[in-house]
Each structure stands twice: as structure tokens, then as C-alpha cells.
C-alpha atoms as a PDB file:
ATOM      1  CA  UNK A   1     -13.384 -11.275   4.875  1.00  0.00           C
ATOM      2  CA  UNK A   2     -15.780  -8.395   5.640  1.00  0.00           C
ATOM      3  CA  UNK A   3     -14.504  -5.671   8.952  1.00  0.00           C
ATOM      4  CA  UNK A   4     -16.227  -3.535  10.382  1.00  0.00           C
ATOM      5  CA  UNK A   5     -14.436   0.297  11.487  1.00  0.00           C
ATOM      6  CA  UNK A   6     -15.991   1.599  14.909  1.00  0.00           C
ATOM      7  CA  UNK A   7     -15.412   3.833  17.578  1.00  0.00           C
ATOM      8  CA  UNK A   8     -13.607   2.285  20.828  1.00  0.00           C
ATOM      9  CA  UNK A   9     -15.371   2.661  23.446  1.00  0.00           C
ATOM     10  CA  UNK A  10     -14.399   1.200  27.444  1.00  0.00           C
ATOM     11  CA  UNK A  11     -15.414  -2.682  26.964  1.00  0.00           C
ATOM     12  CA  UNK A  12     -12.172  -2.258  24.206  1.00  0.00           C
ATOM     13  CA  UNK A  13      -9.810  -0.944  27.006  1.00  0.00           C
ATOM     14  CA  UNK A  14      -7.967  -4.757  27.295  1.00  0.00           C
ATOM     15  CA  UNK A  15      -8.602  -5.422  23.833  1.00  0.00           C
ATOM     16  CA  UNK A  16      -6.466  -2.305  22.869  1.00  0.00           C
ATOM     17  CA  UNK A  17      -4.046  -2.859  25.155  1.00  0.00           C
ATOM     18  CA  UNK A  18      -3.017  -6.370  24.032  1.00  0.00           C
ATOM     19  CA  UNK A  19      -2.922  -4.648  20.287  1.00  0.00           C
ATOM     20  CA  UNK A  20      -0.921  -1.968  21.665  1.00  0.00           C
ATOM     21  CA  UNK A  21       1.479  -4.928  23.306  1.00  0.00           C
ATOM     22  CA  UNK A  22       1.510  -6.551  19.559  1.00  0.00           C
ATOM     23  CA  UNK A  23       2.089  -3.013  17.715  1.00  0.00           C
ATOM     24  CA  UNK A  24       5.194  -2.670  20.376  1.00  0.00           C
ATOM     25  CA  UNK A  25       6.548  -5.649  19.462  1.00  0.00           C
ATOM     26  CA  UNK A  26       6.201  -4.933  15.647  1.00  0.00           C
ATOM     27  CA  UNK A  27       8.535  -1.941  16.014  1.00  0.00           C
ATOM     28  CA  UNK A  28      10.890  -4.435  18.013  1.00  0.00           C
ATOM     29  CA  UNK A  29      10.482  -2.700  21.041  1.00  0.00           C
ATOM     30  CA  UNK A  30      13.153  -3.585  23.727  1.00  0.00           C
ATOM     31  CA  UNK A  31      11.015  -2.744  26.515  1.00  0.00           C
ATOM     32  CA  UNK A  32       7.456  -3.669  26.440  1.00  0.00           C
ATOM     33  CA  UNK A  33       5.117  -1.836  29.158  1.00  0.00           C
ATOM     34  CA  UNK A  34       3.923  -4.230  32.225  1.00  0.00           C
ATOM     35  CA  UNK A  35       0.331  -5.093  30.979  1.00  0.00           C
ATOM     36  CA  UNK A  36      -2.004  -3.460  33.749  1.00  0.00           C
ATOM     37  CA  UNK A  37       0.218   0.100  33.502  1.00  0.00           C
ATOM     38  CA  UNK A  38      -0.322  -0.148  29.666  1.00  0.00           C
ATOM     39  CA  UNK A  39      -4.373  -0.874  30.253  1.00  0.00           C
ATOM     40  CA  UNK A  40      -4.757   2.072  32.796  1.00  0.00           C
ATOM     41  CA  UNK A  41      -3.108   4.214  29.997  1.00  0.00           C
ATOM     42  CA  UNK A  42      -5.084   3.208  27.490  1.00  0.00           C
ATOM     43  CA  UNK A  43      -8.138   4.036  29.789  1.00  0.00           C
ATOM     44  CA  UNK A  44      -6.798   7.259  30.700  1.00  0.00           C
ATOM     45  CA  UNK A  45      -5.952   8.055  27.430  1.00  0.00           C
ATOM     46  CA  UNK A  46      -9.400   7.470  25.420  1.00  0.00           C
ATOM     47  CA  UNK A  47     -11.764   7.693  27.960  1.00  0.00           C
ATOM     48  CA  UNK A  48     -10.684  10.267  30.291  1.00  0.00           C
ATOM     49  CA  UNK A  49     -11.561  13.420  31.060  1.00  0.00           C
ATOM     50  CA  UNK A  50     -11.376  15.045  28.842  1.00  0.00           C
ATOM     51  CA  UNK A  51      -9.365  12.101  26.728  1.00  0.00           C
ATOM     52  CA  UNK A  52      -6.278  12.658  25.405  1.00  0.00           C
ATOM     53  CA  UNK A  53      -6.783  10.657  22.044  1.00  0.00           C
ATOM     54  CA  UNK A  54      -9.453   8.920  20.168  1.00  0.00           C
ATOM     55  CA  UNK A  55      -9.548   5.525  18.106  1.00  0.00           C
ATOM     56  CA  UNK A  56     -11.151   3.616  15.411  1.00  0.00           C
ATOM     57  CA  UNK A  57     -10.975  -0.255  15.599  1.00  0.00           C
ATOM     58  CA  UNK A  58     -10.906  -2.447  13.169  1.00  0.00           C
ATOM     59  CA  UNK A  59     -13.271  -5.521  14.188  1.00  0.00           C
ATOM     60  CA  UNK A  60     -13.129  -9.024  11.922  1.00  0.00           C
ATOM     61  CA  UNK A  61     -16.202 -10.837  11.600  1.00  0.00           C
ATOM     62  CA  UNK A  62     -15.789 -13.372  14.700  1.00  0.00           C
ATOM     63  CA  UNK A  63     -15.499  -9.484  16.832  1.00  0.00           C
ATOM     64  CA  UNK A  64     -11.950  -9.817  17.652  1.00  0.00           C
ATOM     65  CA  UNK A  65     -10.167  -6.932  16.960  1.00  0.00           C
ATOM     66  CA  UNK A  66      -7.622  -7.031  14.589  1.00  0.00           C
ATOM     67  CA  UNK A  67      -6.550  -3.228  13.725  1.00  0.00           C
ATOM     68  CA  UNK A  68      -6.817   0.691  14.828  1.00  0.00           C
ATOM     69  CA  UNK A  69      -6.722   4.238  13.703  1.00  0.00           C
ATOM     70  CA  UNK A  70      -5.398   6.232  17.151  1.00  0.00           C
ATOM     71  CA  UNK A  71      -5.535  10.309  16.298  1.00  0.00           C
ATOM     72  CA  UNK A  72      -6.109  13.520  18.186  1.00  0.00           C
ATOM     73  CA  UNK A  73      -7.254  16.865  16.799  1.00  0.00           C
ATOM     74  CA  UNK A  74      -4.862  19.299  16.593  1.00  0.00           C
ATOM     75  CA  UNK A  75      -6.092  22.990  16.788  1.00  0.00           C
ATOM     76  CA  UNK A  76      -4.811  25.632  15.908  1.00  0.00           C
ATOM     77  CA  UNK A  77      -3.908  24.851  12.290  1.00  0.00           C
ATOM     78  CA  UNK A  78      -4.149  26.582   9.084  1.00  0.00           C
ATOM     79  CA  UNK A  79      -6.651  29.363   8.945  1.00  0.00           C
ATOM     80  CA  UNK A  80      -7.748  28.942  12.884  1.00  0.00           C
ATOM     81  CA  UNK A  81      -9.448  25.526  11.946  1.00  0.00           C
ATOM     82  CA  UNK A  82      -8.833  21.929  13.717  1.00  0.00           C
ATOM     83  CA  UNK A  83      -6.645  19.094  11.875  1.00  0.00           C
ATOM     84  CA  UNK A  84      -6.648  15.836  12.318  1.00  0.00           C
ATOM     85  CA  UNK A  85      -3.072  14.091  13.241  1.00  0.00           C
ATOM     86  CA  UNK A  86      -2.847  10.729  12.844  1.00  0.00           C
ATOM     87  CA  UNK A  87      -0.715   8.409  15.083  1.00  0.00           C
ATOM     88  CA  UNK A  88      -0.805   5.207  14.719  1.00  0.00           C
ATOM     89  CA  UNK A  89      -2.224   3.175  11.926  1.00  0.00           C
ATOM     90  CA  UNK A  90      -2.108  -0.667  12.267  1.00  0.00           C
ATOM     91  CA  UNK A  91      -3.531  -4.046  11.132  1.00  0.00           C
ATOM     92  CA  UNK A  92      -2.751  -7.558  12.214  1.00  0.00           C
ATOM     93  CA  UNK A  93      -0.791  -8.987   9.667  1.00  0.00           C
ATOM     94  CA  UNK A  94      -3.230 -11.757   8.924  1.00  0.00           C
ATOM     95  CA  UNK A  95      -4.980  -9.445   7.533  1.00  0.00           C
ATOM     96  CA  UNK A  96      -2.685  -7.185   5.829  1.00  0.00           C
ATOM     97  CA  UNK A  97      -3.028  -6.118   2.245  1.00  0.00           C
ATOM     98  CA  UNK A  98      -6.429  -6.964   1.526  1.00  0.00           C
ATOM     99  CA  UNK A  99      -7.229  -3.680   1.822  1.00  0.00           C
ATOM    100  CA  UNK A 100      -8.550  -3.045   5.479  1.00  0.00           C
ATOM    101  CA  UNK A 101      -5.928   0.285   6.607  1.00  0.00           C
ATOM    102  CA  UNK A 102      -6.792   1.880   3.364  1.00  0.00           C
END
């Protein structure tokens, strides 16, 4: 199965807020976030200004998304320059282990 790694950008907003729903239940979370207060923060949160985070989604070959990469840059760090932290790193597990969150 080929994926393909992208940007979000806002027609992902539901998209990664359903994933965000799925990577809550994952850790067994005992309270999950009412669906349009989770969507609003995802909105916020990538795409406002200026946004708080960015992400890279993993998209399968029918262009449902099925993994992301959520960071922020982190400045300063070592020698005045930026970092990148990483936050959250997930994949559907129907598609774990084939090598798609390398």
C-alpha cells in the first residue's frame, strides 16, 4: 500500500479531529472531548493565528487519512537555533508496521 505524507491544511480540520478521538481512545482515555470542542481546537490550534502547532498527515491511497506527525518548533535551543519537538506520532493500526511512521 503506497501513502502519501502532506501538510494539513483546513479541509483536514474534521478529519483530524476524529483521529485525534481514535488516538484518545488508544491511550484509554477516560474522558474523551465532546466532538465539536475537540474540532474548534484542532482549528485553533493549526490554523490560527499565529497556530500553535503544525502537522503532517498520513493519507492512504483511497485519501482517507490514516496517520499524523503533530510538532511545534521550539526556539531557543542549543546555540540560539530552533528545534523541532515532536508530539504526537500515530498510525492506524491497519496499517501499522509496514513501515509508514518511520
Amino acid at each position: 500500500m503506497s501513502v502519501t505524507i502532506r501538510p494539513a491544511d483546513k479541509r483536514d480540520i474534521t478529519a483530524v479531529a476524529e483521529l485525534i478521538e481514535e488516538i484518545e481512545r488508544f491511550y484509554e482515555s477516560t474522558e474523551i472531548q465532546p466532538f465539536e470542542e475537540r474540532r474548534a481546537q484542532v482549528e485553533e490550534a493549526l490554523f490560527g493565528s499565529p497556530p500553535l502547532a503544525s502537522a503532517l498527515l498520513v493519507e492512504d491511497e483511497a485519501g482517507d487519512i490514516v496517520g499524523l506527525a503533530a510538532y511545534s518548533f521550539l526556539w531557543p535551543s542549543a546555540g540560539s537555533t530552533h528545534s523541532l519537538f515532536l508530539k504526537e506520532l500515530y498510525v492506524r493500526d491497519t496499517l501499522r508496521r509496514q513501515g509508514v511512521g518511520v
